[in-house]
Protein backbone atom coordinates (compact mmCIF):
# COMPACT_ATOMS: atom_id res chain seq x y z
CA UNK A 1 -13.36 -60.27 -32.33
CA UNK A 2 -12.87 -56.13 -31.88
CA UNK A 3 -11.78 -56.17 -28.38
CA UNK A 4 -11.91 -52.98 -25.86
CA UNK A 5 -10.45 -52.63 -22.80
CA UNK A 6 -12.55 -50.10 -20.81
CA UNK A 7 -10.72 -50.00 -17.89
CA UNK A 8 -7.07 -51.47 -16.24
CA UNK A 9 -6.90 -50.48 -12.40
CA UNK A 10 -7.54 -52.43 -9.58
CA UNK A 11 -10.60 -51.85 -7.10
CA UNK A 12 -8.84 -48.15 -5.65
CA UNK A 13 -8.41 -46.94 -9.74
CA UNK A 14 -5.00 -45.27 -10.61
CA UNK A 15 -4.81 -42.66 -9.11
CA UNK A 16 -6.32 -43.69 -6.55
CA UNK A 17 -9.19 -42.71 -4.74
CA UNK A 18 -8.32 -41.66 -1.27
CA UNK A 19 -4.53 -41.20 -1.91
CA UNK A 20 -1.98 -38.78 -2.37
CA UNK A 21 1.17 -40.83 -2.25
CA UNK A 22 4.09 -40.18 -4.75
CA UNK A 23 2.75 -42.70 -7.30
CA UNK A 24 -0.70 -40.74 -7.51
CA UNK A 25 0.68 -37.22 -7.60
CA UNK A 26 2.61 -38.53 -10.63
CA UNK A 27 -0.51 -40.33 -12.45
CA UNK A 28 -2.37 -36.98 -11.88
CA UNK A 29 0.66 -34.43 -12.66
CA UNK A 30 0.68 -36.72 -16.38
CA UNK A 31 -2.71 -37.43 -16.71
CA UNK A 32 -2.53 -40.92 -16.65
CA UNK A 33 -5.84 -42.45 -15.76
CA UNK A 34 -6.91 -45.85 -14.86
CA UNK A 35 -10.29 -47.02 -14.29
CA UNK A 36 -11.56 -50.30 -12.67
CA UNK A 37 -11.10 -53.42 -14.99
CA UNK A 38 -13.85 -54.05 -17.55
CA UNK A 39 -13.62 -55.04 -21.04
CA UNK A 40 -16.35 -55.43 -24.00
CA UNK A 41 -15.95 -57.82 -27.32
CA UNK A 42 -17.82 -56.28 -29.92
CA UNK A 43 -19.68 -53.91 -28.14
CA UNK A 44 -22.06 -56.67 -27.77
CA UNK A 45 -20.60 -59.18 -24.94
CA UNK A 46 -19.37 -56.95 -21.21
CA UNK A 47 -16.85 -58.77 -18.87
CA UNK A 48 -17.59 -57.80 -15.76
CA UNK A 49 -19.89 -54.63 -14.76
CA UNK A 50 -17.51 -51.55 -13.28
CA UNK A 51 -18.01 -49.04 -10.46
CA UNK A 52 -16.79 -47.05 -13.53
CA UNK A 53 -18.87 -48.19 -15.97
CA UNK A 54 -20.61 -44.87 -17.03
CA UNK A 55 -17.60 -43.05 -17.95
CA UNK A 56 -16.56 -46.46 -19.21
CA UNK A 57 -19.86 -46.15 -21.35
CA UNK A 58 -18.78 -42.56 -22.31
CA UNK A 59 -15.55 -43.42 -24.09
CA UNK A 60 -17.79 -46.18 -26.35
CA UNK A 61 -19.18 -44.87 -29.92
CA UNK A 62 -22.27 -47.00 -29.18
CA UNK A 63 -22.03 -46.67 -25.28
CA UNK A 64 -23.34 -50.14 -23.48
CA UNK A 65 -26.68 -49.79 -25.16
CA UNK A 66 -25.64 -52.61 -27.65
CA UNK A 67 -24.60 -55.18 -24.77
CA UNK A 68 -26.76 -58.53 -25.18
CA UNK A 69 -24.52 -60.59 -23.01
CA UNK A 70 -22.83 -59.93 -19.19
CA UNK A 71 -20.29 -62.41 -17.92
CA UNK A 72 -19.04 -61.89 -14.47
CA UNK A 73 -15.83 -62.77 -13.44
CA UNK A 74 -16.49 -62.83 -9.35
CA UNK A 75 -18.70 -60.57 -6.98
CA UNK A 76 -16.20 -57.87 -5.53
CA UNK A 77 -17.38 -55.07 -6.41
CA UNK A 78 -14.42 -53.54 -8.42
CA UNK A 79 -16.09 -56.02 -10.99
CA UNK A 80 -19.51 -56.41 -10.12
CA UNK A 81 -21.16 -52.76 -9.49
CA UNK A 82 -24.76 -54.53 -9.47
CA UNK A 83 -26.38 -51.69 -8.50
CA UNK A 84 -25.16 -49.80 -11.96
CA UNK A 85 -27.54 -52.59 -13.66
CA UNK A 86 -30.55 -50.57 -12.39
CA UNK A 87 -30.66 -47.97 -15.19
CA UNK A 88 -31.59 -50.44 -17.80
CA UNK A 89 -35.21 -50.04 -16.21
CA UNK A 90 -37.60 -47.17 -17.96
CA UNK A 91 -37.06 -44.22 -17.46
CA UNK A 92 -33.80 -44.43 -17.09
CA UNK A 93 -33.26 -45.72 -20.44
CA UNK A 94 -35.93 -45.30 -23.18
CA UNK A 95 -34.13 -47.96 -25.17
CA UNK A 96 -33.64 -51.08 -23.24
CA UNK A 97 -37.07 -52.41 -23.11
CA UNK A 98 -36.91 -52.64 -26.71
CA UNK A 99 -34.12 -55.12 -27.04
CA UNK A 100 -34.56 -58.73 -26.25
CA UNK A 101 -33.20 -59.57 -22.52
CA UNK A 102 -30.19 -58.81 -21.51
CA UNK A 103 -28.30 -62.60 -20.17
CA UNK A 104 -26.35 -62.48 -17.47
CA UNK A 105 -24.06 -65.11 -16.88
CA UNK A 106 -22.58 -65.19 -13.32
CA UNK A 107 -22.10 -67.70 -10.50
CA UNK A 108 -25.03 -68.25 -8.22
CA UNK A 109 -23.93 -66.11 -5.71
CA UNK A 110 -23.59 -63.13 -7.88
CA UNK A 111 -26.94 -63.86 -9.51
CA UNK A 112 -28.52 -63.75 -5.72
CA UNK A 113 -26.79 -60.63 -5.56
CA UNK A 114 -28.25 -59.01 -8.66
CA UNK A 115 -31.92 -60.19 -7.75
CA UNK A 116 -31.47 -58.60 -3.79
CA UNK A 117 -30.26 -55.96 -5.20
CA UNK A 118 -32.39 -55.12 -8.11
CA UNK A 119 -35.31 -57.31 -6.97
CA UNK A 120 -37.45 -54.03 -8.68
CA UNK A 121 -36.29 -54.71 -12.07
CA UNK A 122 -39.29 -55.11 -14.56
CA UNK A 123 -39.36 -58.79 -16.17
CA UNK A 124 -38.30 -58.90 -19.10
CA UNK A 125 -35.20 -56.77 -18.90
CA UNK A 126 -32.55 -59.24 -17.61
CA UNK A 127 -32.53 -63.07 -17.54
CA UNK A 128 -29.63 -64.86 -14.84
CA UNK A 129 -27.84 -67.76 -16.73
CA UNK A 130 -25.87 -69.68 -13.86
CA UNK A 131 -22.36 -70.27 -14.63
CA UNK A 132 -19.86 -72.95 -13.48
CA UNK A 133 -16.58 -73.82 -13.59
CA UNK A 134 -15.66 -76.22 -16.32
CA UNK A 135 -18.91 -75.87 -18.09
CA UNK A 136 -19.19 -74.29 -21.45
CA UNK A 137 -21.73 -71.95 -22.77
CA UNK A 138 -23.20 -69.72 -25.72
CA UNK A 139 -23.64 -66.18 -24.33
CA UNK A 140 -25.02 -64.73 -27.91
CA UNK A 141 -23.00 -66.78 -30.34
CA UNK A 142 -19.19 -66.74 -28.08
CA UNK A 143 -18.52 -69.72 -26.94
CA UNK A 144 -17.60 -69.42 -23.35
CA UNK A 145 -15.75 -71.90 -21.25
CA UNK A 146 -15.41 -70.83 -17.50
CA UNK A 147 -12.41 -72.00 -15.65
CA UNK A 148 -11.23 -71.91 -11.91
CA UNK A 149 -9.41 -68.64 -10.71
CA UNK A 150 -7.28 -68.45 -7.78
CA UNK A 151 -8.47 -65.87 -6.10
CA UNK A 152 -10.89 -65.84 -3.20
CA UNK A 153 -11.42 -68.61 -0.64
CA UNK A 154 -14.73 -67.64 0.27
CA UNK A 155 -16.54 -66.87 -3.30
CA UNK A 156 -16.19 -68.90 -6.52
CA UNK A 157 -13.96 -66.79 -8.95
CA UNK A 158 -13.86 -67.33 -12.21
CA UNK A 159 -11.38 -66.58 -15.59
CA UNK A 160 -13.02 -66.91 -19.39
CA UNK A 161 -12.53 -68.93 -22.42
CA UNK A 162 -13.80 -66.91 -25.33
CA UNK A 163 -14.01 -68.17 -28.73
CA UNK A 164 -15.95 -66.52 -31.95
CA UNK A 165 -15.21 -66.90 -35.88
CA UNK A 166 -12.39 -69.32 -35.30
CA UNK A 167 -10.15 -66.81 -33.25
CA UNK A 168 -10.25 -67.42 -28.81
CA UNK A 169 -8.82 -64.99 -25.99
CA UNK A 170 -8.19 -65.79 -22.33
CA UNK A 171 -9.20 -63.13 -19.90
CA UNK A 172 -7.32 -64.08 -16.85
CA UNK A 173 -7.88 -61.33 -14.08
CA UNK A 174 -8.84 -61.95 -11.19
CA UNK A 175 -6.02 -64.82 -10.01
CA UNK A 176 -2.98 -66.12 -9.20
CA UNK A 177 -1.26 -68.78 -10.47
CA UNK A 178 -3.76 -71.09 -12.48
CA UNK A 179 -5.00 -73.90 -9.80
CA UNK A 180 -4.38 -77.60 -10.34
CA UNK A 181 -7.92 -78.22 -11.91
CA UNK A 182 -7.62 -75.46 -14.44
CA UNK A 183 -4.53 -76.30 -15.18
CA UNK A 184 -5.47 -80.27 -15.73
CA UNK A 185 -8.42 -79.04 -17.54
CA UNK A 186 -6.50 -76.53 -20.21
CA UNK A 187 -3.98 -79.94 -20.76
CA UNK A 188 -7.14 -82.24 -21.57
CA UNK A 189 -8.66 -79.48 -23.81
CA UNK A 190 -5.83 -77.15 -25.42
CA UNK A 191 -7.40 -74.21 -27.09
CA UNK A 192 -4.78 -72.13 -29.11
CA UNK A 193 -5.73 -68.41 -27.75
CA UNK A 194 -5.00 -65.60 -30.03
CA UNK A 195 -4.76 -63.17 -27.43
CA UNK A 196 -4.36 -63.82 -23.48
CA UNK A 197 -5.27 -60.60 -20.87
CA UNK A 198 -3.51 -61.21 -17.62
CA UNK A 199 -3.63 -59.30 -14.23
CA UNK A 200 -0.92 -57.96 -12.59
CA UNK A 201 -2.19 -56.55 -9.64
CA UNK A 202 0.75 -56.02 -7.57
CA UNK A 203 3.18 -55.17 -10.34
CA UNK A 204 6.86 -54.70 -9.76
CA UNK A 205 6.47 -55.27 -6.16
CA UNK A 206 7.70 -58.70 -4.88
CA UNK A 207 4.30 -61.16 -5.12
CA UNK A 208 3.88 -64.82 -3.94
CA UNK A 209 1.40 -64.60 -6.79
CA UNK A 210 -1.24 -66.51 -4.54
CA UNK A 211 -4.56 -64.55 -4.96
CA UNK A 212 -3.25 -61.76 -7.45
CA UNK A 213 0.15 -61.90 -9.84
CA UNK A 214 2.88 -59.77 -9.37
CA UNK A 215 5.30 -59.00 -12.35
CA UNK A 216 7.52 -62.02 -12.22
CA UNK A 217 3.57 -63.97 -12.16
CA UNK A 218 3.41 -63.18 -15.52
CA UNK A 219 5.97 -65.21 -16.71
CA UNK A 220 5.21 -67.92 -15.00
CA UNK A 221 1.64 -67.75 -16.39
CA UNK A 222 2.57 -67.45 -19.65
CA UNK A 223 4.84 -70.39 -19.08
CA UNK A 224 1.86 -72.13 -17.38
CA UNK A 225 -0.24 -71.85 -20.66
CA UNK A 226 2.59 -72.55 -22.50
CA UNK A 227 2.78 -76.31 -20.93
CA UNK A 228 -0.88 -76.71 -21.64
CA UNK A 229 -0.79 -76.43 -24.78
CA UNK A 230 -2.56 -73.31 -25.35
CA UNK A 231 0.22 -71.13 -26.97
CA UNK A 232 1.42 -69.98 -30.37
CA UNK A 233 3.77 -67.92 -31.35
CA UNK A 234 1.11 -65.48 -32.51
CA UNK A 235 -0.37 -65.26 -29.43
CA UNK A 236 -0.78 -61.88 -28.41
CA UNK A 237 -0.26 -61.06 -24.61
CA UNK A 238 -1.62 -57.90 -22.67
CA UNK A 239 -1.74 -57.04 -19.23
CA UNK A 240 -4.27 -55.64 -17.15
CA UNK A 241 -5.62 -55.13 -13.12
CA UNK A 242 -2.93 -53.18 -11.85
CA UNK A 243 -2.99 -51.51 -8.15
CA UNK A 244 -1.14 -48.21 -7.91
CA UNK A 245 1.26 -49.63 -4.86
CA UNK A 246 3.32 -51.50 -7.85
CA UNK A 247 2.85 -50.35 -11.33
CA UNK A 248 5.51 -47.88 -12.28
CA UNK A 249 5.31 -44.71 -14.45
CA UNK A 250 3.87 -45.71 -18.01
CA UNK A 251 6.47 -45.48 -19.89
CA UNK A 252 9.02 -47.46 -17.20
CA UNK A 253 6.41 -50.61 -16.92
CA UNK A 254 5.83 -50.59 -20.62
CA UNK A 255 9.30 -50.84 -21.15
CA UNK A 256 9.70 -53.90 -18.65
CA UNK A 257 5.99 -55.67 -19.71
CA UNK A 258 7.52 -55.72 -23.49
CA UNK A 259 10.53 -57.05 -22.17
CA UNK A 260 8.97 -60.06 -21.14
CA UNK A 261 6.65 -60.37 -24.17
CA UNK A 262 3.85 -58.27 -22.45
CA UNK A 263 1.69 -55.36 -24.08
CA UNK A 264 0.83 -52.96 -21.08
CA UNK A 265 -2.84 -52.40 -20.92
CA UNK A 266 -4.55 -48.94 -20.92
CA UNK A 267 -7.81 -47.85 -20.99
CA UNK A 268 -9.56 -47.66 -24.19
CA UNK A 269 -7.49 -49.57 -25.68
CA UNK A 270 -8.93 -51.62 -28.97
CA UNK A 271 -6.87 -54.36 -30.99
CA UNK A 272 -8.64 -57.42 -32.67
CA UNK A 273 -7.86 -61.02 -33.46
């Protein structure tokens, strides 16, 4: 699996939006630039759908024009831009329509979302796949295994299991500490990932790593997976979702990720298992 990480900020991007705090001045004074978190195996299977996801779409050789397959983490919309689904419709793209259905695979409250909000989408152009927790699916030949984030108490959030040509990644973002029934789940069914993305929203500042991990969540989620069985030691770790109120300058927090075993995500960034 080729996999590319189109974007690693949390929902206010890095710099933020509406800021101009010392953190921000510095990300624009070095050109450091941090989109909202999306990533695409393949160019052919999209984890979550930006706010960002046209410049996203800019920085891929083939664009999103390839995408067969959507999975959607949860329906805040630093993930799940729904509306940005629109321009598959003629004549927006010429293209689309000429490809077989694109499957979205999302919880049934984000699929209710997508057809209130795109209820004007010719047939034919997007088919809704429920998803649930626990349940395995094919999304285009991965093999997808939803499990329980910790995240919202109001919407069902959800972190993938992907596996393809013998090699499986964990995209953990958006969450806390792994719940009881994920956890008790992973221990019944240990998949050895080759790769693990994990959020670290609130960085280097001090995080009861409830609804979003902080740096020293990180650990303890690696340490979590670890005890489920789900480790080697060629697993390769990189983190992602960061908020501008507690990721340092790059080159500090790549320092202390790699200290702890962590690559620091950045946009654009490509490595494969």
């Amino acid at each position: 699996m080729k996999i590319r990480i189109m974007g690693t900020a949390a929902a206010e991007g890095i710099p933020a939006l509406w800021c101009d705090c010392e953190r921000c001045r510095l990300a624009r004074r070095e050109g450091e630039r941090r989109l909202r978190t999306s990533t695409l195996i393949d160019d052919r299977l999209l984890i979550d759908v930006s706010p960002d996801a046209l410049t996203q779409s800019c920085a891929s050789p083939a664009g999103f024009a390839r995408v067969d397959d959507v999975i959607v983490t949860h329906p805040h919309e630093d993930h799940y831009a729904v509306g940005e689904m629109r321009w598959m419709r003629p004549p927006f793209s010429r293209t689309r329509d000429q490809r077989p259905p694109l499957r979205l695979h999302a919880s049934d409250e984000a699929l209710d979302l997508f057809r209130k909000t795109n209820g004007d989408m010719p047939d034919g152009l997007v088919t809704g796949h429920p998803v649930k927790p626990f349940e395995p699916f094919d999304a285009g030949g991965y093999a997808i295994t939803p499990v329980l984030a910790s995240h919202a108490k109001n919407i069902l959030c959800m972190l993938y299991i992907i596996s393809s040509g013998g090699r499986t990644i964990f995209y953990g973002t958006d969450s806390g500490l792994l719940p009881q029934a994920t956890v008790d789940f992973l221990k019944r069914n240990p998949l050895k990932f080759d790769a693990a993305l994990i959020e670290c929203t609130n960085g280097v500042v001090q995080s009861d790593n409830m609804n979003h991990l902080g740096f020293n969540g990180l650990e303890q989620q690696k340490a979590i997976l670890g005890e489920c069985g789900c480790l080697t030691d060629r697993t390769k770790f990189v983190s992602i979702h960061f908020s501008h109120n507690g990721l340092p300058a790059a080159r500090e927090a790549g320092d202390r990720f790699a200290e702890i075993g962590f690559i620091l995500g950045c946009d654009g960034m490509e490595f494969s298992v």
